[in-house]
N, C-alpha and C. Protein backbone atom coordinates (compact mmCIF):
# COMPACT_ATOMS: atom_id res chain seq x y z
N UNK A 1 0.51 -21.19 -29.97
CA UNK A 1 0.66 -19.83 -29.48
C UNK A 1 2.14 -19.49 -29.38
N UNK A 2 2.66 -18.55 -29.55
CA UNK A 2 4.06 -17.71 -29.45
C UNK A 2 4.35 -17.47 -28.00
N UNK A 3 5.64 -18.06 -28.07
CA UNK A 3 6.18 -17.50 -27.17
C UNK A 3 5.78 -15.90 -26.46
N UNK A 4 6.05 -15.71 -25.27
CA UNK A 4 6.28 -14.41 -24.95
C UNK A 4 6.79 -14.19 -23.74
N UNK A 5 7.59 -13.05 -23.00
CA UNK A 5 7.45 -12.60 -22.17
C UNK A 5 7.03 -11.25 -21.56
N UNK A 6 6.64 -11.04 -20.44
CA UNK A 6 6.11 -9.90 -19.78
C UNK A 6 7.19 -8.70 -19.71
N UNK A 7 7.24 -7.64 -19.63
CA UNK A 7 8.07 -6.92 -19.01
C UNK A 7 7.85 -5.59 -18.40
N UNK A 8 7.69 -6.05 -16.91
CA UNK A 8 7.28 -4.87 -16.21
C UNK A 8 8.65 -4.13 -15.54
N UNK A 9 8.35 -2.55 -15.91
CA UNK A 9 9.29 -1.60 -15.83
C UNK A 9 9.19 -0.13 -15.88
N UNK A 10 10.06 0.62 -15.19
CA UNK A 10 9.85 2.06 -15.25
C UNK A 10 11.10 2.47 -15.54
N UNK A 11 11.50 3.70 -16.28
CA UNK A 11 12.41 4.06 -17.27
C UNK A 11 13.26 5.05 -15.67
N UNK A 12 12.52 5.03 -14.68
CA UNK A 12 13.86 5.06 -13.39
C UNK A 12 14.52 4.62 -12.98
N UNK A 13 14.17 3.08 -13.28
CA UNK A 13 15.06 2.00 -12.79
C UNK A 13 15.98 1.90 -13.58
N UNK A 14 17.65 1.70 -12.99
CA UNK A 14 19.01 1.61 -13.64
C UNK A 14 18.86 0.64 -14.40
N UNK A 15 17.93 -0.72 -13.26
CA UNK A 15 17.98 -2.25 -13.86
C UNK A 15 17.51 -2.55 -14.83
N UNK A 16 16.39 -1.95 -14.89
CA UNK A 16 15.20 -2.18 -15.84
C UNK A 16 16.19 -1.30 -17.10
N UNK A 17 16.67 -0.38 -17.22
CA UNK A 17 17.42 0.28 -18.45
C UNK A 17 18.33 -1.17 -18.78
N UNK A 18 19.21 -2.01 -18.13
CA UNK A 18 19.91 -2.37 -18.33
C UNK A 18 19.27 -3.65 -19.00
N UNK A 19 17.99 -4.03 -18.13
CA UNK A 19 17.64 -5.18 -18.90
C UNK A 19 16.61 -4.72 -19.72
N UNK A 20 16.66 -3.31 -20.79
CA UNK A 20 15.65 -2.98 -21.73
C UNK A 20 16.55 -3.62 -22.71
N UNK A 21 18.05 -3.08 -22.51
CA UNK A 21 18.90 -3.63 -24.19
C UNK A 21 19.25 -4.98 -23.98
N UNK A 22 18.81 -5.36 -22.70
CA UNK A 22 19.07 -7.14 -22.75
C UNK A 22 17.84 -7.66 -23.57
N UNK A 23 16.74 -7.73 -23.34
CA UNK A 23 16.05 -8.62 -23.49
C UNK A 23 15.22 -8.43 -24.61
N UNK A 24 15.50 -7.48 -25.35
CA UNK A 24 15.39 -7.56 -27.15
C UNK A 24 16.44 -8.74 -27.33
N UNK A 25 17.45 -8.88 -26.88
CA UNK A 25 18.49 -10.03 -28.21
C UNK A 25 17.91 -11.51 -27.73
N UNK A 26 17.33 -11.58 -26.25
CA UNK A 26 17.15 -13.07 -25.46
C UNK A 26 15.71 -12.85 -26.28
N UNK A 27 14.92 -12.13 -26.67
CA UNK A 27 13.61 -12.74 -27.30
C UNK A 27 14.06 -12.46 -28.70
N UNK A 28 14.98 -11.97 -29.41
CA UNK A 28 15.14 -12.45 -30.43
C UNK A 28 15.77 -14.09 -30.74
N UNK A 29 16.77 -14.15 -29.70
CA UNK A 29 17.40 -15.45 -29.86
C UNK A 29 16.40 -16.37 -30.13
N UNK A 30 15.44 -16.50 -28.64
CA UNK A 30 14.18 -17.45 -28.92
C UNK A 30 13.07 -17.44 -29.27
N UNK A 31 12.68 -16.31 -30.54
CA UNK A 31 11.68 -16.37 -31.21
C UNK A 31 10.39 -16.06 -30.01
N UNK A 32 10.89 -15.11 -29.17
CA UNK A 32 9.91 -14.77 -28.42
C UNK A 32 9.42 -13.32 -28.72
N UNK A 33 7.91 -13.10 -28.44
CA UNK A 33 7.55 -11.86 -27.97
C UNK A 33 7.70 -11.11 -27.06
N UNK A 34 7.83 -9.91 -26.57
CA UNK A 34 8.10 -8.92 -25.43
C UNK A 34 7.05 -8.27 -25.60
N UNK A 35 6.32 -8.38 -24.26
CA UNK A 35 5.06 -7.62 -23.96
C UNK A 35 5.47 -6.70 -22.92
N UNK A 36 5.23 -5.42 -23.29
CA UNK A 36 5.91 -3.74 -22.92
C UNK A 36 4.95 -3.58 -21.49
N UNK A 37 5.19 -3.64 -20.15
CA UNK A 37 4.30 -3.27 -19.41
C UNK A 37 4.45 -2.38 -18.20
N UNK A 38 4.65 -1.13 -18.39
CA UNK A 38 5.19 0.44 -18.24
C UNK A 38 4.30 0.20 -16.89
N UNK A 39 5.10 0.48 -15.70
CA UNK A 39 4.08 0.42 -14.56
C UNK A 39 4.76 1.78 -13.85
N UNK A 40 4.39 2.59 -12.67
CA UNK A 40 4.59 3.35 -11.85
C UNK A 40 5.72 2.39 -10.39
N UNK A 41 6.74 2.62 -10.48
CA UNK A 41 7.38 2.07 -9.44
C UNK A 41 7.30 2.28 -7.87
N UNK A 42 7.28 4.15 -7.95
CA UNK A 42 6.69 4.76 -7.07
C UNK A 42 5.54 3.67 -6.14
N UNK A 43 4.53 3.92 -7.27
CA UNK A 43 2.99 2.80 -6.72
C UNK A 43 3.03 1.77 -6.55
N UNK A 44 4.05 1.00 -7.12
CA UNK A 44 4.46 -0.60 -6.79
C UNK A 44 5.13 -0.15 -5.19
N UNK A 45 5.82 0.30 -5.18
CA UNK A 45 6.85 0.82 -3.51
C UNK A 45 6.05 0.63 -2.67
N UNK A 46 4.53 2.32 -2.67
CA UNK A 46 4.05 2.29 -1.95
C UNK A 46 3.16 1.06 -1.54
N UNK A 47 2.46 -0.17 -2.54
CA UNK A 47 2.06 -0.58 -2.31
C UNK A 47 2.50 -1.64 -1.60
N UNK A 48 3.80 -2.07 -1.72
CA UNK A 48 4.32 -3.50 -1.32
C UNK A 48 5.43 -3.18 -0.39
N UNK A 49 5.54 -1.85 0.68
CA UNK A 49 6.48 -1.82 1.69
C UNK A 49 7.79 -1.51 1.18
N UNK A 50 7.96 -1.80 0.13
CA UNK A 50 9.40 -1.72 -0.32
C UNK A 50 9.68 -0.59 -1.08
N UNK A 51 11.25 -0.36 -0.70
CA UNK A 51 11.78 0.97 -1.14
C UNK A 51 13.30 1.80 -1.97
N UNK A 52 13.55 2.40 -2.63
CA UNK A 52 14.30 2.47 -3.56
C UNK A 52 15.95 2.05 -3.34
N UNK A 53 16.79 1.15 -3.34
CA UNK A 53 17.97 0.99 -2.92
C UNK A 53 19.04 2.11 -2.27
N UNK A 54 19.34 3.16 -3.26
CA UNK A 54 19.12 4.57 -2.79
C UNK A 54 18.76 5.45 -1.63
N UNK A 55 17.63 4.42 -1.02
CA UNK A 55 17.33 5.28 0.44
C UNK A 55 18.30 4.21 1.58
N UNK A 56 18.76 3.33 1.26
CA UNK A 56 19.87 2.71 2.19
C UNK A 56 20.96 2.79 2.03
N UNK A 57 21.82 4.13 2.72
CA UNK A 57 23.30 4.34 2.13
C UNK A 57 24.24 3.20 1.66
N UNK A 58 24.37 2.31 2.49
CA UNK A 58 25.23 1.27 2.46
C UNK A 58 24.92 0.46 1.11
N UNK A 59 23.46 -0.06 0.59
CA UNK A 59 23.15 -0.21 -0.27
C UNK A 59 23.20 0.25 -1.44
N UNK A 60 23.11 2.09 -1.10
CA UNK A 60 23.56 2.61 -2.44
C UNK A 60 24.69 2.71 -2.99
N UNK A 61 25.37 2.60 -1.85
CA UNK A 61 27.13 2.62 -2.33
C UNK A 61 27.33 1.40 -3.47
N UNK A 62 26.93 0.07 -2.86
CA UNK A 62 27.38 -0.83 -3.55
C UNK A 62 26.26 -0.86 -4.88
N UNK A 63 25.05 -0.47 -4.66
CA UNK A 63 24.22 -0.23 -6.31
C UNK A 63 25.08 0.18 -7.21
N UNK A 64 26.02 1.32 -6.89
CA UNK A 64 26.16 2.39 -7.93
C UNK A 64 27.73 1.03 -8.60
N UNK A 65 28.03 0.49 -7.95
CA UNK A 65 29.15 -0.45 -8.27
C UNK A 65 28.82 -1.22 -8.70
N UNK A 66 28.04 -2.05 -8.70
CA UNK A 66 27.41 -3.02 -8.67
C UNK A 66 26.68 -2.93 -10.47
N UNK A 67 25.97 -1.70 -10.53
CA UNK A 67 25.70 -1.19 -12.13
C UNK A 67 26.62 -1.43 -12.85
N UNK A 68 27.78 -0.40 -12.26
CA UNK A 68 29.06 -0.45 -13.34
C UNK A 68 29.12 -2.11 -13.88
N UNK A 69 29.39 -2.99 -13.05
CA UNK A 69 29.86 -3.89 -13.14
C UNK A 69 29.04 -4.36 -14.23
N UNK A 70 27.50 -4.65 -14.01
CA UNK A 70 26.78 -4.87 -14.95
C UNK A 70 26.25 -4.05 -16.28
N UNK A 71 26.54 -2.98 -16.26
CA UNK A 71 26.92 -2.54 -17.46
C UNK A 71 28.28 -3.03 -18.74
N UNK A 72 29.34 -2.94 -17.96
CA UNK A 72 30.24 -3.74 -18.39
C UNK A 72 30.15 -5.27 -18.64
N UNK A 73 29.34 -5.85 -18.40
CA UNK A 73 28.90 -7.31 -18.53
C UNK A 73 28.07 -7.56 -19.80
N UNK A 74 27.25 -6.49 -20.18
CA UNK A 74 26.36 -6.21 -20.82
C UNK A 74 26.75 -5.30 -21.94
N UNK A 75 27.82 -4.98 -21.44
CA UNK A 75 28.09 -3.96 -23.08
C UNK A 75 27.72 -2.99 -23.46
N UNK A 76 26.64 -2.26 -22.30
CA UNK A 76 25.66 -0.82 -22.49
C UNK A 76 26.69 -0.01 -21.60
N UNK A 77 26.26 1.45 -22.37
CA UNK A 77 26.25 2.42 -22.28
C UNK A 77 26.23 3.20 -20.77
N UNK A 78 26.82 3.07 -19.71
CA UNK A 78 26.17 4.01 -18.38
C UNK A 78 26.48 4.81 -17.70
N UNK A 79 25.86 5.91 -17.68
CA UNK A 79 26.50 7.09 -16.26
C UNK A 79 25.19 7.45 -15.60
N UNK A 80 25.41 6.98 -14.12
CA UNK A 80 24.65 6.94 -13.46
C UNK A 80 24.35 8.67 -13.09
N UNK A 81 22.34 8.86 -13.11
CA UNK A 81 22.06 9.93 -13.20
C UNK A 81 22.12 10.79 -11.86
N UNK A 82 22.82 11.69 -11.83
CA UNK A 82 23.18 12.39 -10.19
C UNK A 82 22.24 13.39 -9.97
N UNK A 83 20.66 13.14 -10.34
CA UNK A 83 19.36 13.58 -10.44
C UNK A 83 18.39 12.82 -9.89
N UNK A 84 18.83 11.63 -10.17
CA UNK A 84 18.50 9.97 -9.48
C UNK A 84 18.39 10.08 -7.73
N UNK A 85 17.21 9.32 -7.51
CA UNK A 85 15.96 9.53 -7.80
C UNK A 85 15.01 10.19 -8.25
N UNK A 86 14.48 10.15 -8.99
CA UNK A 86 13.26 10.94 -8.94
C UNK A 86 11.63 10.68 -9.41
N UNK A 87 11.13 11.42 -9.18
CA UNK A 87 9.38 11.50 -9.83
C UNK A 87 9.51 10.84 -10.89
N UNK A 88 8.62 9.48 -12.17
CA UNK A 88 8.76 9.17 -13.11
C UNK A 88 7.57 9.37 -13.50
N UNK A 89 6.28 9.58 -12.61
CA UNK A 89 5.12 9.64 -13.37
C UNK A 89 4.81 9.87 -14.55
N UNK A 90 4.92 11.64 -15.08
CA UNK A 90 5.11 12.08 -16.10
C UNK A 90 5.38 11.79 -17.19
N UNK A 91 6.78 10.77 -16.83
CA UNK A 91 7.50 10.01 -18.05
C UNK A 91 7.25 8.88 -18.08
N UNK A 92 6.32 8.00 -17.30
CA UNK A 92 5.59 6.48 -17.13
C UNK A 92 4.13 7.01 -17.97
N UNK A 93 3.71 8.13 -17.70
CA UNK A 93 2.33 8.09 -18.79
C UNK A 93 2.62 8.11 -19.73
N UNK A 94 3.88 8.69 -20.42
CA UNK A 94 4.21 9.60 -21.82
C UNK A 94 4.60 7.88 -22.28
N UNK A 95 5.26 6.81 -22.11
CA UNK A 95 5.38 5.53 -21.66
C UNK A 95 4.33 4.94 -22.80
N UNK A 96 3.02 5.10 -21.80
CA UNK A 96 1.75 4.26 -21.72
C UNK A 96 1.43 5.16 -23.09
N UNK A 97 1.56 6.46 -23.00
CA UNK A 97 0.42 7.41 -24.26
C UNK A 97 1.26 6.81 -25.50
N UNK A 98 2.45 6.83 -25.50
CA UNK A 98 3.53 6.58 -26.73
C UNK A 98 3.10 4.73 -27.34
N UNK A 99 2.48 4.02 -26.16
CA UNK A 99 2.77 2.84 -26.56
C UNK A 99 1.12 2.58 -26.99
N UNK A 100 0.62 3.44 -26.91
CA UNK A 100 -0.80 3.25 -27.23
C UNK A 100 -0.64 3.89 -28.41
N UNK A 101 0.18 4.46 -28.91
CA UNK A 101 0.08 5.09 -30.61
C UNK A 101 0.64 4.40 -31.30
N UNK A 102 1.60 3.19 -30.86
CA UNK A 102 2.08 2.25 -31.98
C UNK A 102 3.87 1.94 -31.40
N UNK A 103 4.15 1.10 -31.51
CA UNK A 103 5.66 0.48 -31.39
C UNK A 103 6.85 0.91 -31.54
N UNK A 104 6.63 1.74 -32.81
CA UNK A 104 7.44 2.27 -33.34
C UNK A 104 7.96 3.85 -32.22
N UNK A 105 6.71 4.37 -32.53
CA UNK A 105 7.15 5.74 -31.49
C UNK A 105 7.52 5.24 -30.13
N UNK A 106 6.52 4.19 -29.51
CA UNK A 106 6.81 3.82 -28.41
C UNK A 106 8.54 3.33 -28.12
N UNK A 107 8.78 2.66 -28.98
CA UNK A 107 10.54 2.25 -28.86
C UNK A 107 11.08 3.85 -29.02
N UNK A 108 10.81 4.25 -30.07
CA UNK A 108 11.75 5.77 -29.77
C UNK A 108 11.44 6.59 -28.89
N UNK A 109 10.61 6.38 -28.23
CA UNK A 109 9.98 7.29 -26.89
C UNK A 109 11.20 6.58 -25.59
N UNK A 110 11.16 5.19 -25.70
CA UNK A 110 11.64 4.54 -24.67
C UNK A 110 13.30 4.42 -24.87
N UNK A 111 13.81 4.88 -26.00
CA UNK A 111 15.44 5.31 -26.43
C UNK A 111 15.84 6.31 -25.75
N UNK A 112 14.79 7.61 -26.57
CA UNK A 112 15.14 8.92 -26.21
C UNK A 112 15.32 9.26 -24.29
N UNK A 113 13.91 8.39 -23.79
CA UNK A 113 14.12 9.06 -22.24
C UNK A 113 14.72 7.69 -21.33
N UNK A 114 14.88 6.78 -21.79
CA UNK A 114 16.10 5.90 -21.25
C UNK A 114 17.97 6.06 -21.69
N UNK A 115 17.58 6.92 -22.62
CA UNK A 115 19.23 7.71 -22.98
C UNK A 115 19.42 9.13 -21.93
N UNK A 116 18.46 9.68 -21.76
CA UNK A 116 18.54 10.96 -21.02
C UNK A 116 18.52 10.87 -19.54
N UNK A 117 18.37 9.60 -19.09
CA UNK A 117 18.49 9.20 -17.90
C UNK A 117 19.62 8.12 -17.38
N UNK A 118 19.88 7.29 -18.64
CA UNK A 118 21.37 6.72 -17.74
C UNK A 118 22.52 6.75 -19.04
N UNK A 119 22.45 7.59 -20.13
CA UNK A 119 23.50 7.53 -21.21
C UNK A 119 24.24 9.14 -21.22
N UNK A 120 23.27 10.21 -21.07
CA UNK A 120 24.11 11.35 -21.65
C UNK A 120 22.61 11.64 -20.49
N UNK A 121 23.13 11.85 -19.15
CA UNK A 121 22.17 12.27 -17.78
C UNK A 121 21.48 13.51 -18.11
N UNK A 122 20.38 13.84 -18.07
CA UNK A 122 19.51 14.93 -18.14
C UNK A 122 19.01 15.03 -16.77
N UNK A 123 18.07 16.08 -16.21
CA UNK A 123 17.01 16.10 -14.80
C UNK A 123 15.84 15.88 -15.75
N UNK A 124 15.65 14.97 -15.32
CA UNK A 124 14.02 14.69 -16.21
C UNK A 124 12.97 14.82 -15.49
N UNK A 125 13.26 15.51 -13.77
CA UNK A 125 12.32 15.61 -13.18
C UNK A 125 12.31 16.93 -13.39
N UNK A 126 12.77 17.65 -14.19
CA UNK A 126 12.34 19.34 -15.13
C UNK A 126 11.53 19.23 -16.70
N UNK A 127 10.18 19.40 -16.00
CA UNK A 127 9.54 19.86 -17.41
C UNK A 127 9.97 20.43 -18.72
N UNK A 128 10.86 21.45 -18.94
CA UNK A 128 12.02 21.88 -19.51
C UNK A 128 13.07 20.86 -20.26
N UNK A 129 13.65 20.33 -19.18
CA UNK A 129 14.66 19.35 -19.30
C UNK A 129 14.09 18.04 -20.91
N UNK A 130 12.60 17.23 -19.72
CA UNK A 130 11.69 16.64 -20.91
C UNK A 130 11.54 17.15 -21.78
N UNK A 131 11.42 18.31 -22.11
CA UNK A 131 10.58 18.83 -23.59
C UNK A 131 12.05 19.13 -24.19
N UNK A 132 12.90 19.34 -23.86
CA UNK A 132 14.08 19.20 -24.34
C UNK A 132 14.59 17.77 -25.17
N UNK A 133 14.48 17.51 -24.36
CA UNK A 133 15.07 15.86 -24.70
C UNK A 133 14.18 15.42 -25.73
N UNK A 134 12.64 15.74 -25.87
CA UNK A 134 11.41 15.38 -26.38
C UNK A 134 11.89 15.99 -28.33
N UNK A 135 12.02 17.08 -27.60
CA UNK A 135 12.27 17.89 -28.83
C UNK A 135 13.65 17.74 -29.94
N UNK A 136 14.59 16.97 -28.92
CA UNK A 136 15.95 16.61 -29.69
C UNK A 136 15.46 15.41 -30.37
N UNK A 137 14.56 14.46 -30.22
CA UNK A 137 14.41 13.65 -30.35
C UNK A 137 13.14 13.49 -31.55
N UNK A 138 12.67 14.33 -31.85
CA UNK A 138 11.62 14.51 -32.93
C UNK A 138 10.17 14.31 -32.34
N UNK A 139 9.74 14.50 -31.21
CA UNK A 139 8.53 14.53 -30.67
C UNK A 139 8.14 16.02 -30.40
N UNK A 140 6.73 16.39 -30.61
CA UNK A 140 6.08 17.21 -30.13
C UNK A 140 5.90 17.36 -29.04
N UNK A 141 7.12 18.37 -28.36
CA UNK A 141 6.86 18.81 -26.37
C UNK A 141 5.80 19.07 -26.30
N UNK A 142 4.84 19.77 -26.78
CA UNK A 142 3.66 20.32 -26.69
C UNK A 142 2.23 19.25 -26.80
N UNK A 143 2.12 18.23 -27.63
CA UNK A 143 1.87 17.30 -27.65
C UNK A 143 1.62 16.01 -26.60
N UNK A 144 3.00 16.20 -26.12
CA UNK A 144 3.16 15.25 -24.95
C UNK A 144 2.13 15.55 -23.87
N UNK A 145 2.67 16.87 -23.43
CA UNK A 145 1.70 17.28 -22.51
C UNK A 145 0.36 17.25 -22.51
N UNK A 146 -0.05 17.27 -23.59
CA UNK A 146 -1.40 16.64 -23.63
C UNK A 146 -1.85 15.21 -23.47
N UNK A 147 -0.85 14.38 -24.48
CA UNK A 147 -1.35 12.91 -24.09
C UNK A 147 -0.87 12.54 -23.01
N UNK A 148 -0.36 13.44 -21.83
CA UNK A 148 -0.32 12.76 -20.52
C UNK A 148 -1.28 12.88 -19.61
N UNK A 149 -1.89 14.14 -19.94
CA UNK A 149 -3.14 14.54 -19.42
C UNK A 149 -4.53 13.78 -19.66
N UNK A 150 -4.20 13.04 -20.90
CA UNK A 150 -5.47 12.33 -21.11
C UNK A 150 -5.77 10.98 -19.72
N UNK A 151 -7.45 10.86 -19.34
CA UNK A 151 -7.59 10.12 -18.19
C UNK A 151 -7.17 8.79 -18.95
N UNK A 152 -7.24 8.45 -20.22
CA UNK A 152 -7.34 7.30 -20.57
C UNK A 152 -6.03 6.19 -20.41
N UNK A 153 -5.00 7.50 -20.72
CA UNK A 153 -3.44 7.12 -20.49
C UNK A 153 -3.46 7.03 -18.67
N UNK A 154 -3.58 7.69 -18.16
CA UNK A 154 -3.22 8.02 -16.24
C UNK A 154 -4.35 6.57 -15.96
N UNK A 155 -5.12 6.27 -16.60
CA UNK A 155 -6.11 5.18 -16.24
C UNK A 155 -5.36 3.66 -16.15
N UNK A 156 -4.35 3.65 -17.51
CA UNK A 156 -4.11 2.46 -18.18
C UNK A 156 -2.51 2.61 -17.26
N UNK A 157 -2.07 3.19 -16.48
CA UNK A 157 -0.88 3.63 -15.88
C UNK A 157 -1.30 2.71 -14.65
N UNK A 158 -1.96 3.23 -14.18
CA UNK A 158 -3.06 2.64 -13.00
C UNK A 158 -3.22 1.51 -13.03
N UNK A 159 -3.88 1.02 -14.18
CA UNK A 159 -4.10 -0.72 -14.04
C UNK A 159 -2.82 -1.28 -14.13
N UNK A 160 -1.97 -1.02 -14.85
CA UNK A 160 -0.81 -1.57 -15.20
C UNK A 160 -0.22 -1.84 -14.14
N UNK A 161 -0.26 -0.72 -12.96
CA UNK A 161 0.77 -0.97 -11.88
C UNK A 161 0.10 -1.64 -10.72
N UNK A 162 -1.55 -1.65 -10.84
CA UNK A 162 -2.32 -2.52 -9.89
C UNK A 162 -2.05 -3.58 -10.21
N UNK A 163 -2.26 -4.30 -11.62
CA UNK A 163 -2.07 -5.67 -12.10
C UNK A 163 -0.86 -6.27 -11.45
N UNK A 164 0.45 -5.28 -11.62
CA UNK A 164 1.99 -5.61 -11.50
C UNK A 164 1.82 -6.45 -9.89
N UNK A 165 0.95 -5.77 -8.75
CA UNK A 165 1.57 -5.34 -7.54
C UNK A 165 0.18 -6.65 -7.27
N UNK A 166 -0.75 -6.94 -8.12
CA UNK A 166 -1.66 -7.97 -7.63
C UNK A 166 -1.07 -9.35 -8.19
N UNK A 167 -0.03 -9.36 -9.25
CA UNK A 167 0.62 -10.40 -9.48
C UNK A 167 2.39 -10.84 -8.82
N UNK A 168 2.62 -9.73 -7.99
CA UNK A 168 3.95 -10.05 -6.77
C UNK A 168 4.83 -9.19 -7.17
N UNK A 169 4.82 -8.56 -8.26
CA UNK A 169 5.72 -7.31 -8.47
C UNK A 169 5.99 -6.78 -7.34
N UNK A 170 7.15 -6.30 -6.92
CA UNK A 170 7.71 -5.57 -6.08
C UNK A 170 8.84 -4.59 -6.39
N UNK A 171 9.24 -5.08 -7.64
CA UNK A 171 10.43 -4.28 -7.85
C UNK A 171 10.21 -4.42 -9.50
N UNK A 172 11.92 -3.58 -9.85
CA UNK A 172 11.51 -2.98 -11.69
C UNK A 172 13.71 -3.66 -11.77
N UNK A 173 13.86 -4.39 -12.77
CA UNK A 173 12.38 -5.06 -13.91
C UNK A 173 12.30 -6.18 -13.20
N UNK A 174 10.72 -6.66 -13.59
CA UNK A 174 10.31 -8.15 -13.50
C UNK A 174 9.66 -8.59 -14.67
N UNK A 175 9.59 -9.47 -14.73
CA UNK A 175 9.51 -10.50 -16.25
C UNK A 175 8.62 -11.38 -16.00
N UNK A 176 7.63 -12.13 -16.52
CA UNK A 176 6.88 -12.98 -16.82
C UNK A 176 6.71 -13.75 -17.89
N UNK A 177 7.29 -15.23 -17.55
CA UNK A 177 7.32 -16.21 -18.69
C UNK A 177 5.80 -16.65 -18.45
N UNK A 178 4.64 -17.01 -18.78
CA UNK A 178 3.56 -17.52 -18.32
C UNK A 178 2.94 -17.11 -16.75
N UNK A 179 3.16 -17.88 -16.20
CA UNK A 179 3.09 -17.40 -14.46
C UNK A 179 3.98 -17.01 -13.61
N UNK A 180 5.20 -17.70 -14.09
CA UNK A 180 6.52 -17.71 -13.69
C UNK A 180 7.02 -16.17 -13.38
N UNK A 181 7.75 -15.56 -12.27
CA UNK A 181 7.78 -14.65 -12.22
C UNK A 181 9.33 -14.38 -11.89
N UNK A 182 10.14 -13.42 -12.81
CA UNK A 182 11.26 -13.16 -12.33
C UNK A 182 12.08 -12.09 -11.69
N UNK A 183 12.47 -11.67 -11.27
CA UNK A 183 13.00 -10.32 -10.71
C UNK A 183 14.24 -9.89 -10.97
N UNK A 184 14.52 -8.74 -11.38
CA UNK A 184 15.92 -8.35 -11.76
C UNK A 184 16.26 -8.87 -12.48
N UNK A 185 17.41 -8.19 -13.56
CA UNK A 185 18.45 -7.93 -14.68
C UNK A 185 19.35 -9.03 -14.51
N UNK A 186 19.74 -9.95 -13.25
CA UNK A 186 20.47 -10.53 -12.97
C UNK A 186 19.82 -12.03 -13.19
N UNK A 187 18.34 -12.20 -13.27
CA UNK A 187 17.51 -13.03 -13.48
C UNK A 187 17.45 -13.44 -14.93
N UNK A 188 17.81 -12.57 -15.92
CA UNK A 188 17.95 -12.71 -17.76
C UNK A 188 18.02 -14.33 -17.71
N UNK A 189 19.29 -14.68 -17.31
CA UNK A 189 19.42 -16.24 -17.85
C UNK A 189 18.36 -17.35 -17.26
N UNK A 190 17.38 -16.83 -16.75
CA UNK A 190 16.56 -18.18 -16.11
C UNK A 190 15.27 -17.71 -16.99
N UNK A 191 15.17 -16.23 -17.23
CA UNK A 191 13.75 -16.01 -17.98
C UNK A 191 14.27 -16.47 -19.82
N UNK A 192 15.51 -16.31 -20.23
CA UNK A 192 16.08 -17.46 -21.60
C UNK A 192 15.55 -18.81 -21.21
N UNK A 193 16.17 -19.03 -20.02
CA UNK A 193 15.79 -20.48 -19.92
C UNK A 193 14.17 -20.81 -20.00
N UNK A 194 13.44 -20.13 -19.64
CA UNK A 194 12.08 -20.51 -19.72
C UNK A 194 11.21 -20.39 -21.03
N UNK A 195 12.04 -19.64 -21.94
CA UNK A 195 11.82 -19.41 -23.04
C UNK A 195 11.80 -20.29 -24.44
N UNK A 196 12.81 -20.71 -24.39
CA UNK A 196 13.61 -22.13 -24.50
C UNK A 196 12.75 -23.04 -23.90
């Protein structure tokens, strides 16, 4: 059987952006798979007590530093979005609908609205804003809105983030080598190591 790892994430999280362009090169290095697993963070929060760094000033001060730093470590792209926090639902189904049509769109789904949120900042919590970004990007705005509406996508959103929060998820990103469970962007070198 192939390698793989898990990767649970929502396209709000700074971290999870940061460890989206990480952990294509660590599963290329080791001939691993990346299994895409788009959860609601929001619903992970509510479920497990815990809450966005952001709502603890002191904490957020040093987040927003703390990125830089790891952006610069990493070699990506970042300006932190001054829209941040917000609602991801919308853009966690479009997520799930995009990755249920195939890889391909799904990666350019997950470019376009992980660029519009920490590369060239959009409000993506404006309908407008999305279909904007949707539309620069060669997707049908009109479209979208439909496959977010479908129960089948809001269903598979659902399990995804029950599964996350029944296997210790608490936060975005977390990774899964087998059972093994890792947390945060800062965690990369131990989920290589398990890979390996």
């Amino acid at each position: 059987m192939s390698k793989q790892v898990e990767f649970f994430f929502d396209v709000g999280s700074p971290y999870a952006y940061l460890a989206y362009h990480q952990l294509p090169k660590i599963a290329a290095g080791r001939n691993a798979r990346i299994v895409w697993r788009p959860m609601l963070l929001g619903g992970v929060f509510q479920a497990t007590g815990n809450r966005s760094p952001v709502e603890v000033p002191a904490k957020a001060r040093y987040s927003f530093i703390d990125l830089q730093r790891w952006a610069r470590h990493f070699d990506v792209p970042m300006t932190m979005n001054p829209h941040f926090p917000l609602n991801t639902l919308q853009l966690m189904r479009g997520a799930v609908a995009y990755q249920l049509r195939g890889e391909a769109e799904f990666q350019r789904y997950l470019a376009a609205i992980f660029g519009a949120m920490f590369e060239r900042p959009r409000h993506l919590g404006q309908a407008e804003q999305v279909a904007a970004v949707l539309r620069e990007n060669g997707f049908d705005a009109e479209q979208f809105q439909s496959l977010i509406s479908d129960p089948a996508v809001k269903d598979q959103l659902k399990r995804n983030t029950d599964e996350a929060v029944a296997r210790g998820v608490f936060g975005a990103p977390t990774f899964f080598v087998g059972e093994d469970m890792y947390w945060g962007q800062d965690r990369l070198d131990f989920v290589e190591q398990a890979l390996s």
